[in-house]
Protein backbone atom coordinates (compact mmCIF):
# COMPACT_ATOMS: atom_id res chain seq x y z
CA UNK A 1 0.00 0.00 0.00
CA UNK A 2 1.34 3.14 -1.04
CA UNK A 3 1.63 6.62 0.92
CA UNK A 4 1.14 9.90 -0.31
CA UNK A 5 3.79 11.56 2.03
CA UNK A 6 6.73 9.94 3.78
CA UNK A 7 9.16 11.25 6.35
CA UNK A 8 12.34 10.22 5.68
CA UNK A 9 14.75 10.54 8.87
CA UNK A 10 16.69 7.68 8.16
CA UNK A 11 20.47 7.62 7.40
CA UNK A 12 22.90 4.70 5.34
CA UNK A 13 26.33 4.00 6.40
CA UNK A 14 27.50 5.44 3.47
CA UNK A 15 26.78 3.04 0.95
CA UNK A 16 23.91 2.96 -1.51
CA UNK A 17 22.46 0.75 -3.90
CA UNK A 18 20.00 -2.51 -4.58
CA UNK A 19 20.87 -4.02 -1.31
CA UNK A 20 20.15 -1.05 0.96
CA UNK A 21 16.51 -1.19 2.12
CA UNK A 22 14.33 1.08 0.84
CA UNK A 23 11.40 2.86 2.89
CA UNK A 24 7.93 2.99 0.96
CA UNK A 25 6.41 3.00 -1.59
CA UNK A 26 5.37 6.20 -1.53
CA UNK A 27 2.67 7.05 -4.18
CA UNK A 28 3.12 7.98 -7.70
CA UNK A 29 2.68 11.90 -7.52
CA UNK A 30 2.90 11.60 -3.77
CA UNK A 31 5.32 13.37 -1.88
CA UNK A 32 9.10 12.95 0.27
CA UNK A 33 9.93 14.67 3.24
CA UNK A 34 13.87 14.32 3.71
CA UNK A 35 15.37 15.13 6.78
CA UNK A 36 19.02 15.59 5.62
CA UNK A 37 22.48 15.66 7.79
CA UNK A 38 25.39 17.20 6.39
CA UNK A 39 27.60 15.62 3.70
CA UNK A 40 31.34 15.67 3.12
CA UNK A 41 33.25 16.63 6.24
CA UNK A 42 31.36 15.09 8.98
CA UNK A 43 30.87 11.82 7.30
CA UNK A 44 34.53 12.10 6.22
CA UNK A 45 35.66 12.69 9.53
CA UNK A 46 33.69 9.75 10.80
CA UNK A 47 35.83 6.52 11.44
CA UNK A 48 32.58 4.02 11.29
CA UNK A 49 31.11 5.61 7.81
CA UNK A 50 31.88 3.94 4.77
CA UNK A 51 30.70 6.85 1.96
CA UNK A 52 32.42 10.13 1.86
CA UNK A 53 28.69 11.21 2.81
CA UNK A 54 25.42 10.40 4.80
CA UNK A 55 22.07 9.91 2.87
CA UNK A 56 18.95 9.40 4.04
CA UNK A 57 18.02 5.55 2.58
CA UNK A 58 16.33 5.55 -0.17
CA UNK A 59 12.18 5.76 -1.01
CA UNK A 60 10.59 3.29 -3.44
CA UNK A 61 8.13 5.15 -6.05
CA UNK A 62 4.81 3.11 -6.69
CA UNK A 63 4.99 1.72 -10.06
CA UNK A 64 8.47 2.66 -11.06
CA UNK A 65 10.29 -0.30 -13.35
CA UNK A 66 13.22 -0.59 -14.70
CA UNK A 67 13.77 1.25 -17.41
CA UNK A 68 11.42 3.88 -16.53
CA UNK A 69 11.78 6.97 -15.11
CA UNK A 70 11.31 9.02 -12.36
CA UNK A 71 10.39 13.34 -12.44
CA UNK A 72 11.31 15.02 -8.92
CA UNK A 73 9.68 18.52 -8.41
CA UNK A 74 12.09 20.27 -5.94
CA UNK A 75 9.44 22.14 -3.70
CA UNK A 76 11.19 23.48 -0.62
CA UNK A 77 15.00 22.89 1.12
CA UNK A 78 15.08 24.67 4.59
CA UNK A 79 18.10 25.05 6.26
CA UNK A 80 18.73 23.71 10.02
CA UNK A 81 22.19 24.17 10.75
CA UNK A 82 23.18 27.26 12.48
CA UNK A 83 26.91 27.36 11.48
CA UNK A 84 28.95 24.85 8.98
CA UNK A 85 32.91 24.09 8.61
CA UNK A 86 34.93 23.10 5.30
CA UNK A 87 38.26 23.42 4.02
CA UNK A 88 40.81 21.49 1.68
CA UNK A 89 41.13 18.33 2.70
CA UNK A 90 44.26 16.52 2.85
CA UNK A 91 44.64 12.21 3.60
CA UNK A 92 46.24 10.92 6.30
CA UNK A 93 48.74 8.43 5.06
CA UNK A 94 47.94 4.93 6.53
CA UNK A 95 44.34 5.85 7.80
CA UNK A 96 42.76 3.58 4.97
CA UNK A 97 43.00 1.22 2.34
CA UNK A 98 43.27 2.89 -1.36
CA UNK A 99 40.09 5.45 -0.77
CA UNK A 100 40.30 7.62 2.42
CA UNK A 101 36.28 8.43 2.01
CA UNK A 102 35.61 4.45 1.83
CA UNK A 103 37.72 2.12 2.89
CA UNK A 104 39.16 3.81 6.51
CA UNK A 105 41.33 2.17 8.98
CA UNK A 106 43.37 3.02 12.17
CA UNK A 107 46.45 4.25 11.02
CA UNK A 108 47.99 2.81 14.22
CA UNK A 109 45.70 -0.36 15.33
CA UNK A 110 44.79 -1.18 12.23
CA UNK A 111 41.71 -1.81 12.80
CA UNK A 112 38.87 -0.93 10.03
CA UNK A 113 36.08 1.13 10.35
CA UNK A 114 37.29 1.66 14.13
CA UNK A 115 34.63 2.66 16.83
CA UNK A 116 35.92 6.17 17.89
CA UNK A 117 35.19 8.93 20.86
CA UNK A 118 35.27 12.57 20.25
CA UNK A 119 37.86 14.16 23.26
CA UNK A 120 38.11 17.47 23.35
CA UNK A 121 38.38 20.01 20.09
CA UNK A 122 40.57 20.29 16.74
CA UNK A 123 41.92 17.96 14.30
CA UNK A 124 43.22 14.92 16.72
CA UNK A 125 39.85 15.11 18.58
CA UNK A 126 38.60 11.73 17.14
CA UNK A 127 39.78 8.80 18.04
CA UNK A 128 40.16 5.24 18.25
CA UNK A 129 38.40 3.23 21.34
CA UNK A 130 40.58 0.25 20.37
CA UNK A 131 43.91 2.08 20.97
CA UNK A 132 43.32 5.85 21.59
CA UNK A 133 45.05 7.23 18.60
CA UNK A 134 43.75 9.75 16.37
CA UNK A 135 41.42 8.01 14.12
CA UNK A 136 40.44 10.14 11.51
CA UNK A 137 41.56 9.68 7.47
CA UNK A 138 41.64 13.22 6.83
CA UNK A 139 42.80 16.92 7.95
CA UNK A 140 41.74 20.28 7.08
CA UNK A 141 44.63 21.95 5.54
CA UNK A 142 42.98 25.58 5.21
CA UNK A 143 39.87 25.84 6.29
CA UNK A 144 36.74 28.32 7.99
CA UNK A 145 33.57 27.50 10.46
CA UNK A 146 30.96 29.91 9.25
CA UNK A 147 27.46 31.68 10.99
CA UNK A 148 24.64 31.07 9.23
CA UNK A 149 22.11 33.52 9.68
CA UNK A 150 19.32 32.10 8.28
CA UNK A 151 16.53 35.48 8.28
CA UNK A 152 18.88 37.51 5.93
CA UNK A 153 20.08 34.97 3.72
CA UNK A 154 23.80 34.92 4.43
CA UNK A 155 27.01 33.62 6.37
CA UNK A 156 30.37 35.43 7.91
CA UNK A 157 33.13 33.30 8.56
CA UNK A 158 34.43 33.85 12.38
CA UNK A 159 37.88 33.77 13.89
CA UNK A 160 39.83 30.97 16.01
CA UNK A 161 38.53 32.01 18.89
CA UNK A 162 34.68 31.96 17.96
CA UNK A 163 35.56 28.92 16.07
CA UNK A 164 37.02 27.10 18.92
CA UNK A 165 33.11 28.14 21.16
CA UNK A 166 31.60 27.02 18.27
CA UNK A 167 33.49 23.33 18.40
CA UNK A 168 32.72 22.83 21.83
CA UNK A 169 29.02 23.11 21.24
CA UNK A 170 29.63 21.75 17.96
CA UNK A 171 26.06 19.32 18.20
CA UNK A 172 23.81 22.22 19.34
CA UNK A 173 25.08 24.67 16.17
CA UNK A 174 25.21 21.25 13.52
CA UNK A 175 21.64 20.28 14.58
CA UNK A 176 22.14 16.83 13.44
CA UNK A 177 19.12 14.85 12.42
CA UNK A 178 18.62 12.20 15.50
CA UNK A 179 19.53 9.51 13.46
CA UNK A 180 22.69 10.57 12.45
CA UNK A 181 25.59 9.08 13.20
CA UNK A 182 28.10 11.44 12.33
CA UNK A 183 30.72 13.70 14.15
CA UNK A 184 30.03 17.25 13.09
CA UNK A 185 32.57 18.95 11.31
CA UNK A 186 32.88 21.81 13.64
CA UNK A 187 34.05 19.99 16.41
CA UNK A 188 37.40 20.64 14.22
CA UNK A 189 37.24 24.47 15.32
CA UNK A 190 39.05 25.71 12.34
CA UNK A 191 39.44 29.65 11.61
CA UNK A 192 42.01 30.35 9.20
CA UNK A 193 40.04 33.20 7.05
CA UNK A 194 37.67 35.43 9.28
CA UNK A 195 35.35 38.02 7.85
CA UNK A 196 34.32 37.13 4.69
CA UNK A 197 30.72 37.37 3.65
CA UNK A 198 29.01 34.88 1.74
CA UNK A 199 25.18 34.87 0.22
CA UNK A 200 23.44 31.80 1.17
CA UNK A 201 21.63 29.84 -2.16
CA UNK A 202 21.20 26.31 -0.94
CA UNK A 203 20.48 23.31 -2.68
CA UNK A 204 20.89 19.50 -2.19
CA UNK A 205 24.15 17.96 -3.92
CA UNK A 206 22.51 14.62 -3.32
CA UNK A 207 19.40 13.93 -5.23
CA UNK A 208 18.59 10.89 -7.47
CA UNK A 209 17.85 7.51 -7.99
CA UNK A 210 19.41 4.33 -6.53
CA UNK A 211 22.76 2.60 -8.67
CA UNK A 212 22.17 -0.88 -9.63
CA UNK A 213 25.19 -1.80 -7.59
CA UNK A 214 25.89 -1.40 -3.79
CA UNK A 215 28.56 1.45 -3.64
CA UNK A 216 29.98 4.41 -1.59
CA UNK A 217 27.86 7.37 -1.44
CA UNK A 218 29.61 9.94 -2.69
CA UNK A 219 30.83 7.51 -5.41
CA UNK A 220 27.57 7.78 -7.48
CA UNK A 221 29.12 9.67 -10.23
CA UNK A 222 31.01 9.79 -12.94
CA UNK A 223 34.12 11.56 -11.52
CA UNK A 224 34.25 9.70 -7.73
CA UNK A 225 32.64 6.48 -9.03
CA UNK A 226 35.69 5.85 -11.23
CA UNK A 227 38.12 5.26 -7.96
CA UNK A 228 36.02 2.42 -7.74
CA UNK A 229 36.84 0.45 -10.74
CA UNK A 230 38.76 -2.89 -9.60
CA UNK A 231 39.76 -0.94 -6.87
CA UNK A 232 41.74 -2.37 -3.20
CA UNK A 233 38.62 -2.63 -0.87
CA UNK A 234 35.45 -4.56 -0.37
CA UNK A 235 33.44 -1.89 -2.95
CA UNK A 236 35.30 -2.23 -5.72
CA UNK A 237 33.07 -2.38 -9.37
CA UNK A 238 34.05 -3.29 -12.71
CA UNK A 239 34.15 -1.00 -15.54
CA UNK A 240 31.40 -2.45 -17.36
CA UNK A 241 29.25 -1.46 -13.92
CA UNK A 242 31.12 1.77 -13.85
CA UNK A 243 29.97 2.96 -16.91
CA UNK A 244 26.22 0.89 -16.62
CA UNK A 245 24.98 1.16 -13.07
CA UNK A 246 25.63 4.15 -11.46
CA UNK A 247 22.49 7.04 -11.34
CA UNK A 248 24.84 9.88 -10.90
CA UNK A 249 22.75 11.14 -7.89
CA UNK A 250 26.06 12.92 -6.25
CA UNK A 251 25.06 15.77 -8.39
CA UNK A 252 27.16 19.24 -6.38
CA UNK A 253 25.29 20.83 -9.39
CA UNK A 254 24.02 24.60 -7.39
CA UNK A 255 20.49 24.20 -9.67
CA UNK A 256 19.10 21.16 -7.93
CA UNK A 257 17.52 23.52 -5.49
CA UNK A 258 13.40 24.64 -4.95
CA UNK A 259 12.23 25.39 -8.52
CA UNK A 260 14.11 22.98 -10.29
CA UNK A 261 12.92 19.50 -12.32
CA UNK A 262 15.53 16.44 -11.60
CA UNK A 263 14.39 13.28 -14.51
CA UNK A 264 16.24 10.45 -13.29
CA UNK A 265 16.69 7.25 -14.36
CA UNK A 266 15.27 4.08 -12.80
CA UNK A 267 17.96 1.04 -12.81
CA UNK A 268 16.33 -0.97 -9.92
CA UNK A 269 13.30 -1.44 -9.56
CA UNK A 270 10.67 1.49 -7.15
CA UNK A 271 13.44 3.65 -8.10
CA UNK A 272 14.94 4.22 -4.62
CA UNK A 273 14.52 8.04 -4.49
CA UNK A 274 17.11 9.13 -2.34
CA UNK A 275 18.80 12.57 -0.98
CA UNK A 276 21.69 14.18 1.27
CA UNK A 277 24.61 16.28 1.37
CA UNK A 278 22.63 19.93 1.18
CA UNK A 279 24.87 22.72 1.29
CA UNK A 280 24.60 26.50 2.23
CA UNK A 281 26.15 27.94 -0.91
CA UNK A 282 28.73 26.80 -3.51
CA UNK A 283 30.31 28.54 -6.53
CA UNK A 284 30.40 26.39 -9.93
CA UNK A 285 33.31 23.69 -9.75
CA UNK A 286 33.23 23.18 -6.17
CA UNK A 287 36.93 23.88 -6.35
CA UNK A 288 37.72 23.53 -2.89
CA UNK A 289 36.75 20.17 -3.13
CA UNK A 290 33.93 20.91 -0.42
CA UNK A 291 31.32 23.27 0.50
CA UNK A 292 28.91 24.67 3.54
CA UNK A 293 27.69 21.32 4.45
CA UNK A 294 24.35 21.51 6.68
CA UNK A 295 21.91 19.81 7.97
CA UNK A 296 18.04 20.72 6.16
CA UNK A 297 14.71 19.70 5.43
CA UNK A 298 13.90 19.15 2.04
CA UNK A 299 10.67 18.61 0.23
CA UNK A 300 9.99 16.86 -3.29
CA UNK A 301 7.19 15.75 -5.51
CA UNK A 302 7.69 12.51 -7.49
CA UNK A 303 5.78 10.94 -10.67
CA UNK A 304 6.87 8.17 -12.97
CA UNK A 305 7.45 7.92 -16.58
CA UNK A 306 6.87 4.62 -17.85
CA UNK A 307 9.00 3.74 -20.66
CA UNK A 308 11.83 6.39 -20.29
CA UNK A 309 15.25 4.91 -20.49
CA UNK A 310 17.66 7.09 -19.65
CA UNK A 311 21.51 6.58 -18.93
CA UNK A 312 21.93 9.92 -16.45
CA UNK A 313 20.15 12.53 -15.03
CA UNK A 314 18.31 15.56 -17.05
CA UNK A 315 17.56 19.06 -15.33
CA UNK A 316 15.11 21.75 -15.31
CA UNK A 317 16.53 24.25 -13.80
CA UNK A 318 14.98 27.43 -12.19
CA UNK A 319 14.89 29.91 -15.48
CA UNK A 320 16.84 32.21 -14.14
CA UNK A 321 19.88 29.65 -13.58
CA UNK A 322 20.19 28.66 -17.17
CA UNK A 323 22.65 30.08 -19.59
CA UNK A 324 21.50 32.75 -22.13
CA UNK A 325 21.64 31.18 -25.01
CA UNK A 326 18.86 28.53 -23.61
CA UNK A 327 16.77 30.81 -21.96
CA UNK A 328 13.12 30.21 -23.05
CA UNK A 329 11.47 32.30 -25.82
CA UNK A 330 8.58 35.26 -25.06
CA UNK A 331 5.85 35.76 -26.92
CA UNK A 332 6.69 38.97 -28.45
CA UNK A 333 10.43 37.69 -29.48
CA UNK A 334 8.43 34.84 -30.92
CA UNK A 335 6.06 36.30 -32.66
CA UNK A 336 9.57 38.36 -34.52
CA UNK A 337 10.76 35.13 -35.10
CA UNK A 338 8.13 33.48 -37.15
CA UNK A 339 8.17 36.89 -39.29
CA UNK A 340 11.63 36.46 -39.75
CA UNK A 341 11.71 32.71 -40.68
CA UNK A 342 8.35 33.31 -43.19
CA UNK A 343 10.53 35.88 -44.98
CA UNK A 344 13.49 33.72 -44.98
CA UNK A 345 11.29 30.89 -46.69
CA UNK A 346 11.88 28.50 -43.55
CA UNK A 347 10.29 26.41 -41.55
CA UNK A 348 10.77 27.84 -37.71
CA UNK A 349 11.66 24.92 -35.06
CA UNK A 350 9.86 25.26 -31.81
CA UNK A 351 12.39 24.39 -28.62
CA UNK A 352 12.66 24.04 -25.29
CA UNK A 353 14.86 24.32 -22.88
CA UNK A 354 16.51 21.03 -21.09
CA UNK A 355 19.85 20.34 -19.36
CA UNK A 356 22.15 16.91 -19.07
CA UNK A 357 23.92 15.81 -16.62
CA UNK A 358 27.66 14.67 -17.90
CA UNK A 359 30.22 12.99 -15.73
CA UNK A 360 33.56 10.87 -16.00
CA UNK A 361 36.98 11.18 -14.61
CA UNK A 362 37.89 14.60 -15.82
CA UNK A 363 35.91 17.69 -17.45
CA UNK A 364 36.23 16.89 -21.04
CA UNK A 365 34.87 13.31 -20.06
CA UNK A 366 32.20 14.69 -18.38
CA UNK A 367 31.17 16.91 -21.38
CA UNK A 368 31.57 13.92 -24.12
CA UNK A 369 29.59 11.90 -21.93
CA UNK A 370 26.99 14.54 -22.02
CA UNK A 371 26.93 14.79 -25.64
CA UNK A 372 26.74 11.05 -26.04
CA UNK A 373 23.83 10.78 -23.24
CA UNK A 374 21.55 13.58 -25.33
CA UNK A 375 22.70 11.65 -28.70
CA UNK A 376 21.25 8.69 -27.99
CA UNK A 377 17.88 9.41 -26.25
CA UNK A 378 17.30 12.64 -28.96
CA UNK A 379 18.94 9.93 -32.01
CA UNK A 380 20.95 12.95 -33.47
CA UNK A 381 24.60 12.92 -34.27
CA UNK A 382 27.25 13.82 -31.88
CA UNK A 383 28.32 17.03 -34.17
CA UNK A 384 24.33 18.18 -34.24
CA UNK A 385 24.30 18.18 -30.45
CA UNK A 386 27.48 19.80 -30.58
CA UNK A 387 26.60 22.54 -32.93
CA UNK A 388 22.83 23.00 -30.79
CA UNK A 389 24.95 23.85 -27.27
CA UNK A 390 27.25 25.94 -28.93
CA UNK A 391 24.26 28.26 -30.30
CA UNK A 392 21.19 27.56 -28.14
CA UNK A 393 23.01 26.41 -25.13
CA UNK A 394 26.68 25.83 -23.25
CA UNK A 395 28.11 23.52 -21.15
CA UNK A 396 29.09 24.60 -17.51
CA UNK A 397 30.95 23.17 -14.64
CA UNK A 398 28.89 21.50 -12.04
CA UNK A 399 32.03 19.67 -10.09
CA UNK A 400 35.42 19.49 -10.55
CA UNK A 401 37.34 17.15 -11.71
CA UNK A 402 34.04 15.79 -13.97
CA UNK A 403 30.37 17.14 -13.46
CA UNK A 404 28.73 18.94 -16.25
CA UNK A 405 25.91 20.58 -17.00
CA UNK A 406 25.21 20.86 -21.25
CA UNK A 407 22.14 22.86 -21.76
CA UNK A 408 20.29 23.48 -25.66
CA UNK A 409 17.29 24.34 -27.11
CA UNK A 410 15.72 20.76 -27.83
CA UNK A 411 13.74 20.08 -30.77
CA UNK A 412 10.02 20.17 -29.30
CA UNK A 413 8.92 17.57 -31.71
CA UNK A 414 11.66 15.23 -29.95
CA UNK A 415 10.55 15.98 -26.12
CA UNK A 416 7.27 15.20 -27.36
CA UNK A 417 8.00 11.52 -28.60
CA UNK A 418 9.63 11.05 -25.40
CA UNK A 419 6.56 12.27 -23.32
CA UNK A 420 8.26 14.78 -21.71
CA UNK A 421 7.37 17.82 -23.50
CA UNK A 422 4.24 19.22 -21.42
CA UNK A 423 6.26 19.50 -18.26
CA UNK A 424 9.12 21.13 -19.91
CA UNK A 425 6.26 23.59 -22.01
CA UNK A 426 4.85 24.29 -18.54
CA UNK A 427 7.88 24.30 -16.06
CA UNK A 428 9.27 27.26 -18.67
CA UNK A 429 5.94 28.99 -19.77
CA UNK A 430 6.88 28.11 -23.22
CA UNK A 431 4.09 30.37 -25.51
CA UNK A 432 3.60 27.46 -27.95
């Protein structure tokens, strides 16, 4: 029996995938209510978690087959968190086995995934129960705890000293979900650039669909999930599952956020609609590696498309966070055009809007993959979707080293043989 709403408060380990029990079903056009807990530093931090990240588990959609797909409506993210902590990360050498996010280890006991107590404040604070020494896999190298003030919209970094107050209450300003089970990042107290302002534009850099094969978290992409391939731990994949069953749902991409349209693919059966990792703000490329992790509560809408295989992601994005080439036509422009093209003796091409998701082990990977992904479901040639994003569209950096977003104006005719072309029409106000 299906629900129309479920309250999802419910954390992984770290790892995602067919094996990981999903909550559910809710109903087709129903509705998910994620509580979320922060993603990269805390659950990086954390000796016992196994993903680079903590998502909530994921939520079967009635109906949903493989080989269909799923449409998320973003409604609402609200921010809990009253302050958040990142940096540049550097690994500790001998505190894990080939992945420092996945595979972690005492670098002294040996002992993996070691249980762990938090003493004190700062980058030794965590560790080991076995044997006492620091546990962690990774330290901040340069790095900022941040005040969130929620009612105007932005954050100030703070100095040592208010970072160090802020680490010793460093549950009460996370405001971890109950369930979680990580060790907030701010317990690490660090301060190293005070003062500086940033506007708060949060989103969720987990959203998506469950990979057909059990891996780390933060691994569900292109760029991350290609550590994995016949790699030195327990969660190693092949290539052929590499480049197969993962969903991409590690997005970092600043446009999943209230507003947008996420079309994701369904490789296990209900789907397994799942979320995490929400962040404050974050500039295009993520180039520090990590953002304003915090904890929120996020709403979506969900609705299956039967018969709608696709190999990655597409997004809607808010109109006002696509490029300007693909920005959607007005009626009066419109009505200019269709002059134009009856004196030019041509037939004019109604288009929408639409967005891929690219990824693969560097930038140029990404954007091939991209290319390839809208080749195949739109049946055009590589060097047509090539020459449509150069003039209705562009390609732009979701994640470094190999996230992309490639935007064009798609062929209306197309959208509507894949029965996706009334919510693209409506999510845009299209005036055909």
């Amino acid at each position: 029996m299906s629900e129309s709403e479920i309250l999802n408060d419910i954390f992984t380990n770290g790892i995602i995938g067919p094996h990981v029990k999903m909550l559910g079903p809710v109903a087709d056009g129903g509705r998910i209510r994620f509580l979320t807990t922060p993603g990269c530093w805390g659950p990086m931090i954390t000796p016992t978690l196994r993903g680079g990240h903590e998502v909530n588990v994921p939520v079967a959609v009635e109906g949903a087959k493989i080989g269909d797909a799923v449409v998320i409506r973003f409604e609402s993210l609200k921010i809990l968190s009253k302050a958040s902590s990142s940096g540049v990360d550097r690994s500790v050498e001998g505190a894990f086995i080939g992945d420092p996010y996945v595979a972690k280890k005492c670098p002294v006991c040996k002992e993996p995934w070691p249980e762990f107590e938090v003493k004190g404040i700062g980058q030794e604070a965590i560790v080991c129960k076995k044997c006492g020494s620091p546990a962690s896999p990774f330290r901040m190298v340069h790095g900022y705890t941040m005040l969130l003030n929620h009612s105007k919209g932005f954050g100030v970094t703070v100095d040592a000293d208010k970072a160090a107050q802020v680490a010793k209450k460093a549950w009460e300003y996370a405001q971890l979900p109950s369930k979680s089970r990580q060790v907030p990042v701010l317990v690490l107290g660090k301060g190293d650039m005070p003062g500086v302002p940033a506007r708060m534009r949060p989103f969720l850099g987990q959203l998506g669909s469950t990979p057909a094969v059990d891996i780390p978290d933060s691994h569900n992409a292109g760029d991350f999930g290609y550590f994995l391939i016949n790699a030195p731990h327990p969660y190693s994949i092949t290539k052929e599952q590499y480049e197969r069953d993962l969903t991409d749902g590690h997005l970092d991409i600043d446009s999943a956020r209230p507003g947008s349209i996420l079309i994701v693919p369904v490789k296990v059966d209900g789907a397994g609609i799942y979320a995490g990792d929400a962040h404050a703000m974050q500039g295009d490329g993520e180039v520090a590696g990590h953002t304003t992790d915090v904890a929120a509560e996020a709403v979506i809408q969900v609705e299956v498309i039967k018969k709608l295989a696709l190999d990655g992601p597409i997004l809607l994005p808010p109109e006002e966070d696509l490029p300007p080439l693909a920005k959607p036509w007005r009626k009066e422009e419109w009505e200019e055009l269709k002059n134009y093209a009856k004196e030019l003796g041509v037939e004019l091409e109604e288009s929408a809007p639409i967005q891929f998701i690219g990824s693969g082990p560097t930038i140029n990977d990404a954007a091939e993959r991209g290319f390839a992904r809208i080749a195949k479901l739109f049946g055009m040639s590589i060097e047509e979707v090539k020459n449509r994003v150069t003039i209705t569209g562009a390609v732009e950096i979701g994640r470094l080293p190999g996230m992309v977003q490639v935007t064009l104006q798609a062929p209306l005719t197309i959208l509507e043989k894949l029965g996706i072309a009334d919510i693209v029409v409506k999510h845009y106000k299209l005036p055909y």
